[in-house]
N, C-alpha and C. Protein backbone atom coordinates (compact mmCIF):
# COMPACT_ATOMS: atom_id res chain seq x y z
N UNK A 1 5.70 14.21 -9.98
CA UNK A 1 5.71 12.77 -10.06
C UNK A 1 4.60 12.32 -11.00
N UNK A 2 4.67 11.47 -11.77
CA UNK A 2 4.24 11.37 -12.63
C UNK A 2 3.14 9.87 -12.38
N UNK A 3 1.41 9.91 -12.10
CA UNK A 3 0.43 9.48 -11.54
C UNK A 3 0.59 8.09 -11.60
N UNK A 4 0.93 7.18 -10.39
CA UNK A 4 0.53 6.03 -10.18
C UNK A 4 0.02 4.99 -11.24
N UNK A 5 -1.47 5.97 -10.96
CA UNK A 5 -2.52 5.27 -12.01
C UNK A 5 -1.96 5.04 -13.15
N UNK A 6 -1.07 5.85 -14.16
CA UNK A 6 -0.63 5.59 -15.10
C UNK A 6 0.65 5.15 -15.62
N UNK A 7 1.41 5.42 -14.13
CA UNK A 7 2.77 4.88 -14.46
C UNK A 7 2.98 3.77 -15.05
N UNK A 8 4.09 3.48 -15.99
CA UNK A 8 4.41 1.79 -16.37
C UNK A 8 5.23 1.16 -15.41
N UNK A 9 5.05 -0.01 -15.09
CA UNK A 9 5.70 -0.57 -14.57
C UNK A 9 6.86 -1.31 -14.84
N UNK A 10 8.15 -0.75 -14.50
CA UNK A 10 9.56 -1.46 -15.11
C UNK A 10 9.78 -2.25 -14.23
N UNK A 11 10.69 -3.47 -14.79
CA UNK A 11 10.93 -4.68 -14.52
C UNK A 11 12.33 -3.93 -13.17
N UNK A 12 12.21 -4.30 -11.81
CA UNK A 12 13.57 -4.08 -10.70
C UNK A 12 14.81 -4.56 -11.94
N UNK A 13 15.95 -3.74 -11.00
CA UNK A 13 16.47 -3.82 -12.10
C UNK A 13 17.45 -5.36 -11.43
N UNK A 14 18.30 -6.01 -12.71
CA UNK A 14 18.82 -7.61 -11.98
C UNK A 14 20.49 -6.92 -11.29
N UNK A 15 20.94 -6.18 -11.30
CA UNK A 15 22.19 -6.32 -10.78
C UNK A 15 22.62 -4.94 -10.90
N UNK A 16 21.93 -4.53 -9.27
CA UNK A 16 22.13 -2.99 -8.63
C UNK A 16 22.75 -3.40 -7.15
N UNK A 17 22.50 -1.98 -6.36
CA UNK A 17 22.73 -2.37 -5.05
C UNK A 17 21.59 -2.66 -4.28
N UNK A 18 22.05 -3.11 -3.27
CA UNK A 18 20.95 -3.50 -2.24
C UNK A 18 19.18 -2.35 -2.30
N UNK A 19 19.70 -1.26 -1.75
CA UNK A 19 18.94 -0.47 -1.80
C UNK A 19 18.21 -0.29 -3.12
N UNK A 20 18.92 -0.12 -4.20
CA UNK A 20 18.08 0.24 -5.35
C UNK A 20 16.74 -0.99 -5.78
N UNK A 21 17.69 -1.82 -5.52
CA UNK A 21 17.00 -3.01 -5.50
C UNK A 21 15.66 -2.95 -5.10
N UNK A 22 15.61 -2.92 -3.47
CA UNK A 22 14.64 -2.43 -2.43
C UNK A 22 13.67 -1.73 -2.78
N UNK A 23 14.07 -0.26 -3.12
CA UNK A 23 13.06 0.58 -3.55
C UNK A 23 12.71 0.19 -4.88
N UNK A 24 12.96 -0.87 -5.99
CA UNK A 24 12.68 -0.78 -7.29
C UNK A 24 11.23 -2.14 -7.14
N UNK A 25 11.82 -2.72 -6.37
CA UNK A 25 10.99 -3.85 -6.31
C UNK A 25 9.84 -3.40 -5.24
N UNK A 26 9.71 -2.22 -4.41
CA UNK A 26 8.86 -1.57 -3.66
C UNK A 26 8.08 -0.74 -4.72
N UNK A 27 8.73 -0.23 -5.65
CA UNK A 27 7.84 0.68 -6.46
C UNK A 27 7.32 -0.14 -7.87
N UNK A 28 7.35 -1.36 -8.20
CA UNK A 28 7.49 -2.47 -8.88
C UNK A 28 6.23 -2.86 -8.59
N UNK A 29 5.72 -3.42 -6.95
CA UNK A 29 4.60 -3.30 -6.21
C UNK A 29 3.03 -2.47 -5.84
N UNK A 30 4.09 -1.17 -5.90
CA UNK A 30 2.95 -0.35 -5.98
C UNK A 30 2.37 -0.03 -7.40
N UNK A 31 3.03 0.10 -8.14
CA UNK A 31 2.77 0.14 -9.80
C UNK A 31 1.85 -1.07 -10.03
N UNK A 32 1.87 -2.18 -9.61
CA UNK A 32 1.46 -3.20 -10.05
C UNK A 32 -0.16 -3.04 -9.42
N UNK A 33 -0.23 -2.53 -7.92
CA UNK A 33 -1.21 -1.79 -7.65
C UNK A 33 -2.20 -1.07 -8.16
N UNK A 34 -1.90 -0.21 -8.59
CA UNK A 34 -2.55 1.10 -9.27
C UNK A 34 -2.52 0.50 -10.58
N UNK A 35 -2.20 -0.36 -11.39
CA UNK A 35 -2.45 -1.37 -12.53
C UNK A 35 -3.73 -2.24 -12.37
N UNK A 36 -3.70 -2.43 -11.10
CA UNK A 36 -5.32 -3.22 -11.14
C UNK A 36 -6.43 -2.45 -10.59
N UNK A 37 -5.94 -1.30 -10.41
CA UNK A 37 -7.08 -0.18 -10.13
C UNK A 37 -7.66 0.31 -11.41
N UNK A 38 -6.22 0.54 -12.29
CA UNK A 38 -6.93 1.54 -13.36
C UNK A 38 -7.80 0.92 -14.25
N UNK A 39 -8.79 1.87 -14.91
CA UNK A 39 -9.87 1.75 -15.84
C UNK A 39 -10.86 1.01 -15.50
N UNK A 40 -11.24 1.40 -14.24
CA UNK A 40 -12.35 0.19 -13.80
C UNK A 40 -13.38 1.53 -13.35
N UNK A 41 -14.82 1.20 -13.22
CA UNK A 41 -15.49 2.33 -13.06
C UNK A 41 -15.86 2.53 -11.66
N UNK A 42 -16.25 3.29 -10.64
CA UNK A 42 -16.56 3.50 -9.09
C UNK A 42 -16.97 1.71 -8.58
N UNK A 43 -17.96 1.83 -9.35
CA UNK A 43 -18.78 0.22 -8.96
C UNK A 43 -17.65 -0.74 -8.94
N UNK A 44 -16.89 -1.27 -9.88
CA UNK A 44 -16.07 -2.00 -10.22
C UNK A 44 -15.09 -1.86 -8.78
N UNK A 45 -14.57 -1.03 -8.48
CA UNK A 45 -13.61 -0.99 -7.40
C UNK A 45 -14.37 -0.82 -5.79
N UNK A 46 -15.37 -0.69 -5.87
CA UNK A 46 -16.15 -1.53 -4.58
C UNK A 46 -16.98 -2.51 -4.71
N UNK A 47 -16.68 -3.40 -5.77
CA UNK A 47 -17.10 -4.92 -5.59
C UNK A 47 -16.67 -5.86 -4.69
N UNK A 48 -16.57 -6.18 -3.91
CA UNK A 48 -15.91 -7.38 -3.10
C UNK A 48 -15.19 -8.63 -4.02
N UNK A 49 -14.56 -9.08 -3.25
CA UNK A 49 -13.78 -10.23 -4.13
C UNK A 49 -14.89 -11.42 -3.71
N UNK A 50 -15.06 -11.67 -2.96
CA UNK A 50 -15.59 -12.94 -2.66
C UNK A 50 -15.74 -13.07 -1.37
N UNK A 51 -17.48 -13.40 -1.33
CA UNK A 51 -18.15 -13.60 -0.08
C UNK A 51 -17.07 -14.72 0.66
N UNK A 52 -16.97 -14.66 2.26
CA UNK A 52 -17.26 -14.13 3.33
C UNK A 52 -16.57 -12.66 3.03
N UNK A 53 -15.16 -12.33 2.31
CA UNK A 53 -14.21 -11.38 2.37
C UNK A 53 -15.10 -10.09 1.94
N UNK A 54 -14.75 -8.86 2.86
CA UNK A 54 -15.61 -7.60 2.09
C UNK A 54 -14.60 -6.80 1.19
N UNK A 55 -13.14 -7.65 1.06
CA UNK A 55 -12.15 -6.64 0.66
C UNK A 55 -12.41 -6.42 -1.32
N UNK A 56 -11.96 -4.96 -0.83
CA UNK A 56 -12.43 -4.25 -2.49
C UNK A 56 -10.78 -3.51 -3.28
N UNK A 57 -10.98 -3.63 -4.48
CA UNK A 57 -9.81 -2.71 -5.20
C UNK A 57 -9.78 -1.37 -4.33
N UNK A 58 -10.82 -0.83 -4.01
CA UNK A 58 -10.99 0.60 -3.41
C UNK A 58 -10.70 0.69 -1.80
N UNK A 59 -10.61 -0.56 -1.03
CA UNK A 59 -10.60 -0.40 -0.05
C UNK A 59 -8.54 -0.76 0.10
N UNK A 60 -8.33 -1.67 -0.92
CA UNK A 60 -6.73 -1.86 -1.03
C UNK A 60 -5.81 -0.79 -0.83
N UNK A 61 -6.86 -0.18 -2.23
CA UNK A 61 -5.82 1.29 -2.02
C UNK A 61 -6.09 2.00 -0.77
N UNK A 62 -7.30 2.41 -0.09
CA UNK A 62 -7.23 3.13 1.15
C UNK A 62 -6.16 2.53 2.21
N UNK A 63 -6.53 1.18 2.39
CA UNK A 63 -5.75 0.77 3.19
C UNK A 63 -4.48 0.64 3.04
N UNK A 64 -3.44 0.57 1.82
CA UNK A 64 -2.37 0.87 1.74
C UNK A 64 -1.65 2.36 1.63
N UNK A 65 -2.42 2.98 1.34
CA UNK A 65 -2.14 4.33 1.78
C UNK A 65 -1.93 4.44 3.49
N UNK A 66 -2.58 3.92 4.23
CA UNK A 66 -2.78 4.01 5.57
C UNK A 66 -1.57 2.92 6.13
N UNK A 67 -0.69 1.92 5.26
CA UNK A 67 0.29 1.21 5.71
C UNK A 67 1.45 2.43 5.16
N UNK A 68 1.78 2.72 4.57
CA UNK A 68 2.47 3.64 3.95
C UNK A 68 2.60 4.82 5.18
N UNK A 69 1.42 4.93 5.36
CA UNK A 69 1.58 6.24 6.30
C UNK A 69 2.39 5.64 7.54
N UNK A 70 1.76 4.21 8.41
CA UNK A 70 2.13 3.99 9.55
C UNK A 70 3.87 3.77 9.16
N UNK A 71 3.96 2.72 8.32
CA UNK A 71 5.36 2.75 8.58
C UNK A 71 6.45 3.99 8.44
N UNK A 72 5.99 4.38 7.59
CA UNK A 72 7.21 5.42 6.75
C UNK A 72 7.18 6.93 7.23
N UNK A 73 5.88 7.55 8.01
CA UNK A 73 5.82 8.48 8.67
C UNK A 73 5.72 8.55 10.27
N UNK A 74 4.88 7.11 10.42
CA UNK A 74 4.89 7.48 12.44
C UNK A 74 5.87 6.77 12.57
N UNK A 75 5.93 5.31 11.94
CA UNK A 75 7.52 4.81 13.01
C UNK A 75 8.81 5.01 12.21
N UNK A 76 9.13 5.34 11.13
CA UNK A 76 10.06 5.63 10.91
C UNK A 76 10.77 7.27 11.32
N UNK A 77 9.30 7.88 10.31
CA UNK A 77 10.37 9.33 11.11
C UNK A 77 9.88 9.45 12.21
N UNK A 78 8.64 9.17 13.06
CA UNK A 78 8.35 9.45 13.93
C UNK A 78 7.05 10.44 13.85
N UNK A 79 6.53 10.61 13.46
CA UNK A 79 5.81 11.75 13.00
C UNK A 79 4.34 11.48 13.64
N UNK A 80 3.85 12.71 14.38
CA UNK A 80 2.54 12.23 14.64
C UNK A 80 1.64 12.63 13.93
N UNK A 81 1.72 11.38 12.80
CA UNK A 81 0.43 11.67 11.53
C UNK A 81 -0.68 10.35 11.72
N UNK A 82 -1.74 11.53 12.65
CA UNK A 82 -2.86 10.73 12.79
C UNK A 82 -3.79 9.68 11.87
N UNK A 83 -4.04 8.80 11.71
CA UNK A 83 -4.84 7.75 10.87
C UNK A 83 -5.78 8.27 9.88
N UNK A 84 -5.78 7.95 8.53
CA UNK A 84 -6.78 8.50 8.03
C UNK A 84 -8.34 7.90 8.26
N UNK A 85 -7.75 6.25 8.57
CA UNK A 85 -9.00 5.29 8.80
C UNK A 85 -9.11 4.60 10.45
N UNK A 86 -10.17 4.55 10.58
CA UNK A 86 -9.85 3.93 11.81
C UNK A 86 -9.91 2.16 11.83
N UNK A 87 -9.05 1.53 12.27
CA UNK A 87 -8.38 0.21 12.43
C UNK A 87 -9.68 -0.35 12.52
N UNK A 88 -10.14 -1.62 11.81
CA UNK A 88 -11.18 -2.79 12.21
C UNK A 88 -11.29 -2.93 13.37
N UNK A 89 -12.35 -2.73 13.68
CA UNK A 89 -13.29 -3.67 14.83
C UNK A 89 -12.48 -5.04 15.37
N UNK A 90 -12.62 -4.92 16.09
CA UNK A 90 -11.79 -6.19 16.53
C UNK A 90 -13.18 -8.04 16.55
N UNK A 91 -13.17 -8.71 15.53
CA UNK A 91 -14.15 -8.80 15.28
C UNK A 91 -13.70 -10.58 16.06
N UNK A 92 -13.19 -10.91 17.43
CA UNK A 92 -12.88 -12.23 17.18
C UNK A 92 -11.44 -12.77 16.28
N UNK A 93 -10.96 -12.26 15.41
CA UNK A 93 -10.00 -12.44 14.74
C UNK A 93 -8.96 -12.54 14.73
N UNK A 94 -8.45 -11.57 15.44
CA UNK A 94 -7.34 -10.81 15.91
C UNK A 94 -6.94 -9.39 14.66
N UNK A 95 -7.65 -9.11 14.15
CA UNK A 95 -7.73 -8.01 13.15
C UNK A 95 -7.55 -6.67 13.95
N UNK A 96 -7.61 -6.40 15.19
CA UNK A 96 -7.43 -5.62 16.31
C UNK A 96 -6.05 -4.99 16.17
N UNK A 97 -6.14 -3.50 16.06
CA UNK A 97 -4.63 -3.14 16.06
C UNK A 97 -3.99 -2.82 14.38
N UNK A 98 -4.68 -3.79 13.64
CA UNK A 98 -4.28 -3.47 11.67
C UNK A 98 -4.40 -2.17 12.04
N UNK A 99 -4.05 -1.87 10.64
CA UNK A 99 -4.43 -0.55 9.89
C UNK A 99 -5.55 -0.64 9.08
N UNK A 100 -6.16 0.25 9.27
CA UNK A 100 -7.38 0.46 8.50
C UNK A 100 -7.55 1.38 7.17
N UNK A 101 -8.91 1.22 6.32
CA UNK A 101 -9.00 1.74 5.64
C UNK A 101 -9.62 0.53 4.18
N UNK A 102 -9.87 -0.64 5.42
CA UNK A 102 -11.22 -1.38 4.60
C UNK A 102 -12.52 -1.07 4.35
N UNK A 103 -12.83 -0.50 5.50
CA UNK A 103 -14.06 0.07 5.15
C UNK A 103 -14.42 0.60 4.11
N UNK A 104 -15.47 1.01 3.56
CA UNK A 104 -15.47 2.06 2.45
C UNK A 104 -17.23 2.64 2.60
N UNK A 105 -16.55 4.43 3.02
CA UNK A 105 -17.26 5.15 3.61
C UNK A 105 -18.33 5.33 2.24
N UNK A 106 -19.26 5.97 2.26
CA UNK A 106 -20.59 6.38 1.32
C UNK A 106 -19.99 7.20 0.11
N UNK A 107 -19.39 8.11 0.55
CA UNK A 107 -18.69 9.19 0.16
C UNK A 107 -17.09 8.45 -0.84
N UNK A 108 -16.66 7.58 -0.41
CA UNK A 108 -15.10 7.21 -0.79
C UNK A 108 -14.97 7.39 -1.72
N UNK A 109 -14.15 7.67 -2.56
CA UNK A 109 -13.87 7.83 -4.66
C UNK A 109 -12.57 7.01 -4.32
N UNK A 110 -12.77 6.46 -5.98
CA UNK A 110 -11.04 6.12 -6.27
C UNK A 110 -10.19 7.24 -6.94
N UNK A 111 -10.69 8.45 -7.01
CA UNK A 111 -9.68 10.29 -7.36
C UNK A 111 -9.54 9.92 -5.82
N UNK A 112 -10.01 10.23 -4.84
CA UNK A 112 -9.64 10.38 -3.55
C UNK A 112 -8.65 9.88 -2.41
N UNK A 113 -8.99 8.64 -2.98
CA UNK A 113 -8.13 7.34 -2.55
C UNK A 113 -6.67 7.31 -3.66
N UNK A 114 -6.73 6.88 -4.42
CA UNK A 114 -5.70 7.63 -5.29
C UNK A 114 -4.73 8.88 -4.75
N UNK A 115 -5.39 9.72 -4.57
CA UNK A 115 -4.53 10.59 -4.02
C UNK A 115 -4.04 10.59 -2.63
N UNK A 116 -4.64 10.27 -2.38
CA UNK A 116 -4.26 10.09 -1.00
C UNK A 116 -3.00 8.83 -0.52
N UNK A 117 -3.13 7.94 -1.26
CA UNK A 117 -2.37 6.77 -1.55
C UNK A 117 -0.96 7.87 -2.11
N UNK A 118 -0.99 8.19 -3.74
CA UNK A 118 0.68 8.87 -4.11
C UNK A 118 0.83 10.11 -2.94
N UNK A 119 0.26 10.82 -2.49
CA UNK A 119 0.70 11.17 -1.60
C UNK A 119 1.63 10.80 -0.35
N UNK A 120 1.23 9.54 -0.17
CA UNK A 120 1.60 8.91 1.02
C UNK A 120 2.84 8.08 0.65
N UNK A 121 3.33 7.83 -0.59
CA UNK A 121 3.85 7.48 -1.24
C UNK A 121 5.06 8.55 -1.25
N UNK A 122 4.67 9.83 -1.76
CA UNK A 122 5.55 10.66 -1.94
C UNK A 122 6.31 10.88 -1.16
N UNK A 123 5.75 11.51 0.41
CA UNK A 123 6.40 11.46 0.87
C UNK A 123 7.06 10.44 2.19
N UNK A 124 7.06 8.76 2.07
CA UNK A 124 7.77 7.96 1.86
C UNK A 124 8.67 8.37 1.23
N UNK A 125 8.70 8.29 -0.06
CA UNK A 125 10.25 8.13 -0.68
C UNK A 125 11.16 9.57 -0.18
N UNK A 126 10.59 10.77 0.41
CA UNK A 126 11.34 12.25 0.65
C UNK A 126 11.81 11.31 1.96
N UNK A 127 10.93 11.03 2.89
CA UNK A 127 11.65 10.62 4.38
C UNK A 127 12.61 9.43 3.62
N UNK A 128 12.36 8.52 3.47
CA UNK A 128 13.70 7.15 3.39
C UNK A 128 14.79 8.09 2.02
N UNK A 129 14.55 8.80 1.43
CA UNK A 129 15.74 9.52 0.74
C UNK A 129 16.75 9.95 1.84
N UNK A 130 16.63 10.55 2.65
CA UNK A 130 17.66 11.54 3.56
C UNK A 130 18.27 10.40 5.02
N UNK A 131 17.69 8.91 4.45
CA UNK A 131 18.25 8.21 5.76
C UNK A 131 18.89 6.58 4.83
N UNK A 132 19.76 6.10 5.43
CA UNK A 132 20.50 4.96 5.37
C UNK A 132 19.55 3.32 5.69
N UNK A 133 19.71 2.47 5.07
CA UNK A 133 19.16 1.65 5.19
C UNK A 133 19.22 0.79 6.77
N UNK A 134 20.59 0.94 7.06
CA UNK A 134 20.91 0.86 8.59
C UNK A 134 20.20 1.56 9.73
N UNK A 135 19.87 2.88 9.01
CA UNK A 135 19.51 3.64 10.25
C UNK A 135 17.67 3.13 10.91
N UNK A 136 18.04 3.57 12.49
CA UNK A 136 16.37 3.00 13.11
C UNK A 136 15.71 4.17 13.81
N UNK A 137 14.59 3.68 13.95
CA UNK A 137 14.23 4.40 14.64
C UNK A 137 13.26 2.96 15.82
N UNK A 138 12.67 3.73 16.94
CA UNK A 138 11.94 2.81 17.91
C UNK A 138 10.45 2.51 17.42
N UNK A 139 10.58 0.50 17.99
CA UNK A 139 9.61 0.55 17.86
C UNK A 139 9.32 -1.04 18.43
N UNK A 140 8.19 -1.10 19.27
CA UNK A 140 7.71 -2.14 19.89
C UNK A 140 9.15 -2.58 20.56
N UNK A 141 9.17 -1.39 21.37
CA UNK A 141 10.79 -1.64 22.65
C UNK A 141 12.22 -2.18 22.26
N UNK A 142 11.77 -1.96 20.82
CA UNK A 142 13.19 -1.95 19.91
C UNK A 142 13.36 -0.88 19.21
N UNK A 143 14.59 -1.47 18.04
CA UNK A 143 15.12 -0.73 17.14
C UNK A 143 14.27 -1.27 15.77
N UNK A 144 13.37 -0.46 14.76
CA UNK A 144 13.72 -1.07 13.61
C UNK A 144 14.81 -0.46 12.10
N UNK A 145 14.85 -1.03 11.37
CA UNK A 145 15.77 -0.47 10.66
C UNK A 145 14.84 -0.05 8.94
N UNK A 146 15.52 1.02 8.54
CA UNK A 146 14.46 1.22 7.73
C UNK A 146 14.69 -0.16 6.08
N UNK A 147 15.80 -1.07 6.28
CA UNK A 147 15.77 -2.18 5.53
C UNK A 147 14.94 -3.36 5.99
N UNK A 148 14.60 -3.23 7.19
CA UNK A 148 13.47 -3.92 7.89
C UNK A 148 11.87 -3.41 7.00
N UNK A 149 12.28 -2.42 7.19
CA UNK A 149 10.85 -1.77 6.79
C UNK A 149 10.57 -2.25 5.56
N UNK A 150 11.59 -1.89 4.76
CA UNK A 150 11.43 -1.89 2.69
C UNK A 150 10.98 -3.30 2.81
N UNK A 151 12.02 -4.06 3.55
CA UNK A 151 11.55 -5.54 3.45
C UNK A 151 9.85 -6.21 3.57
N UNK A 152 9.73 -5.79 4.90
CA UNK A 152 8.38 -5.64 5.11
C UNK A 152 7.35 -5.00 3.86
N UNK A 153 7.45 -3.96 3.63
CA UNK A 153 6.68 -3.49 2.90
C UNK A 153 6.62 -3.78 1.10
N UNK A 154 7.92 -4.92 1.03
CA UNK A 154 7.09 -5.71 -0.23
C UNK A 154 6.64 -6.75 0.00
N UNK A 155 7.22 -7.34 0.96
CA UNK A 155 5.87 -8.49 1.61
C UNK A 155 4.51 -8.18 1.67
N UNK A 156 4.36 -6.80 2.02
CA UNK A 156 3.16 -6.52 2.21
C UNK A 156 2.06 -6.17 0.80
N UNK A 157 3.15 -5.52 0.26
CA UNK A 157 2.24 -5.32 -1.67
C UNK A 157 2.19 -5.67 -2.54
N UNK A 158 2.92 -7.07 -2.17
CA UNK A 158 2.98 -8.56 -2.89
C UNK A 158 1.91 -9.27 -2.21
N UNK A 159 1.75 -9.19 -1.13
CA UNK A 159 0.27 -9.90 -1.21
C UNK A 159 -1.32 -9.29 -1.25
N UNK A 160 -0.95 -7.96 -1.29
CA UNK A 160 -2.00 -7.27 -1.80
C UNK A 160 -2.04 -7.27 -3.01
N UNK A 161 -1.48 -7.58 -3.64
CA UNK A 161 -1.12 -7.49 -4.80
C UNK A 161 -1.75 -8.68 -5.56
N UNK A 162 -1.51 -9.63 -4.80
CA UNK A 162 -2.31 -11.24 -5.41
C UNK A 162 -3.97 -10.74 -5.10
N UNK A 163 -3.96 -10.02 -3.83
CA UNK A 163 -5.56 -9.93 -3.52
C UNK A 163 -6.07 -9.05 -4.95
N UNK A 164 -5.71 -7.63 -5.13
CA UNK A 164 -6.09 -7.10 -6.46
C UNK A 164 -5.87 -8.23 -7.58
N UNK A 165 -5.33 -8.91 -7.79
CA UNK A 165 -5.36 -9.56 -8.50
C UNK A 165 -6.26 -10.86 -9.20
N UNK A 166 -6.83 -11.17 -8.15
CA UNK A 166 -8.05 -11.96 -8.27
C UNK A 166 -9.06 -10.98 -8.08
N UNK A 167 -8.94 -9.85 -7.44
CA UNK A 167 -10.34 -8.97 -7.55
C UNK A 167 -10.44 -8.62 -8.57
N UNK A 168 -9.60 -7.90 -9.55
CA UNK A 168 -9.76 -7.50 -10.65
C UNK A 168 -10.58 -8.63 -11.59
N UNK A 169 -9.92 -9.75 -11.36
CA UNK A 169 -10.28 -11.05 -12.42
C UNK A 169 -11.35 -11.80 -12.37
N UNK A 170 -12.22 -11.30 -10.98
CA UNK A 170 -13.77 -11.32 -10.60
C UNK A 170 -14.68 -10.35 -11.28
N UNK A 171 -13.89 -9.12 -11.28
CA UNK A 171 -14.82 -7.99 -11.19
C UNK A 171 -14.97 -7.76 -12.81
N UNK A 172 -14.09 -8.13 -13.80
CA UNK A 172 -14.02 -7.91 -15.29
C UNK A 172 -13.20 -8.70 -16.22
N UNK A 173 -12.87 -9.94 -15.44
CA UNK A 173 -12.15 -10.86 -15.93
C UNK A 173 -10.56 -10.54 -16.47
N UNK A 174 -10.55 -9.37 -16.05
CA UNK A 174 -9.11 -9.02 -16.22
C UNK A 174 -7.98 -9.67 -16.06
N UNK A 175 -6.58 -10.03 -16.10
CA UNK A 175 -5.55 -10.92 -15.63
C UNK A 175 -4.24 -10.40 -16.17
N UNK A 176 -3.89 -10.70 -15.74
CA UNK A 176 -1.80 -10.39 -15.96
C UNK A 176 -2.24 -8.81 -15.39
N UNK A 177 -0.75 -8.26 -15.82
CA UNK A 177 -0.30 -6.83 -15.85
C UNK A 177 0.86 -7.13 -14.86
């Protein structure tokens, strides 16, 4: 697979099927991702966007690696793939229960995070390859469906996506892509 970081990002395509759709505009997202990561130096991607918020380019990607994992490996296939981060503090908020991977440990790299992210990525797309958009698996005393999920999960890197997006445009005045 050919690196995130550098992939181009093609336009979803206008008149496919449902699914292609889904995954084009899911991988549309994440591309757009790893677009406001790249070429920025360690410092640059643990800058904060803006006081009160501690959220960083570096902590985006951890933490979406860690949404990636929850949906597409524990509740979809089921898989017991333990957390790489542990979930926020429950700080008053109701932030209790997220996924984590805001933090950003002493040690964190964006090689690290990066990888760990297309990884999680990868195999996403191996599990939802071998299953139907219909098909569910359990979850919160239901069924979800994995078109539930796709759905969800460009909601979700569309608005991470605005967040990198003003971080980037703090951190080096960067914009578009």
């Amino acid at each position: 697979m050919k690196s995130m970081s550098t992939a181009e990002r093609p336009m979803p395509p206008l008149d496919v099927d449902e699914r292609t759709t889904m995954e084009s505009w899911l991988d549309f997202y994440r591309a757009t991702l790893a677009q406001k990561c790249a070429d920025l130096p360690e410092e640059g991607l643990r800058e904060a966007s803006a006081a009160p918020s501690p959220i960083t380019l570096l902590g985006l990607l951890q933490h979406l690696a860690e949404v990636e994992r929850n949906w597409f490996r524990r509740v979809l296939a089921q898989e017991d793939a333990p957390p790489f981060f542990a979930p926020p503090a429950d700080g008053g908020d109701g932030s209790q229960g997220r996924e984590g991977g805001w933090e950003l440990a002493e040690d964190a790299t964006c090689a690290q995070a990066l990888a760990r992210w297309e990884g999680e990525v990868a195999v996403a797309r191996e599990i939802c390859a071998a299953r139907a958009l219909d098909d569910t698996s359990p979850f919160m005393g239901a069924r979800v469906t994995l078109r539930w999920i796709y759905t969800h999960m460009i909601g979700e890197y569309a608005r991470h996506c605005g967040h990198a997006d003003l971080i980037r445009e703090r951190v080096d005045g960067r914009t578009g892509v």
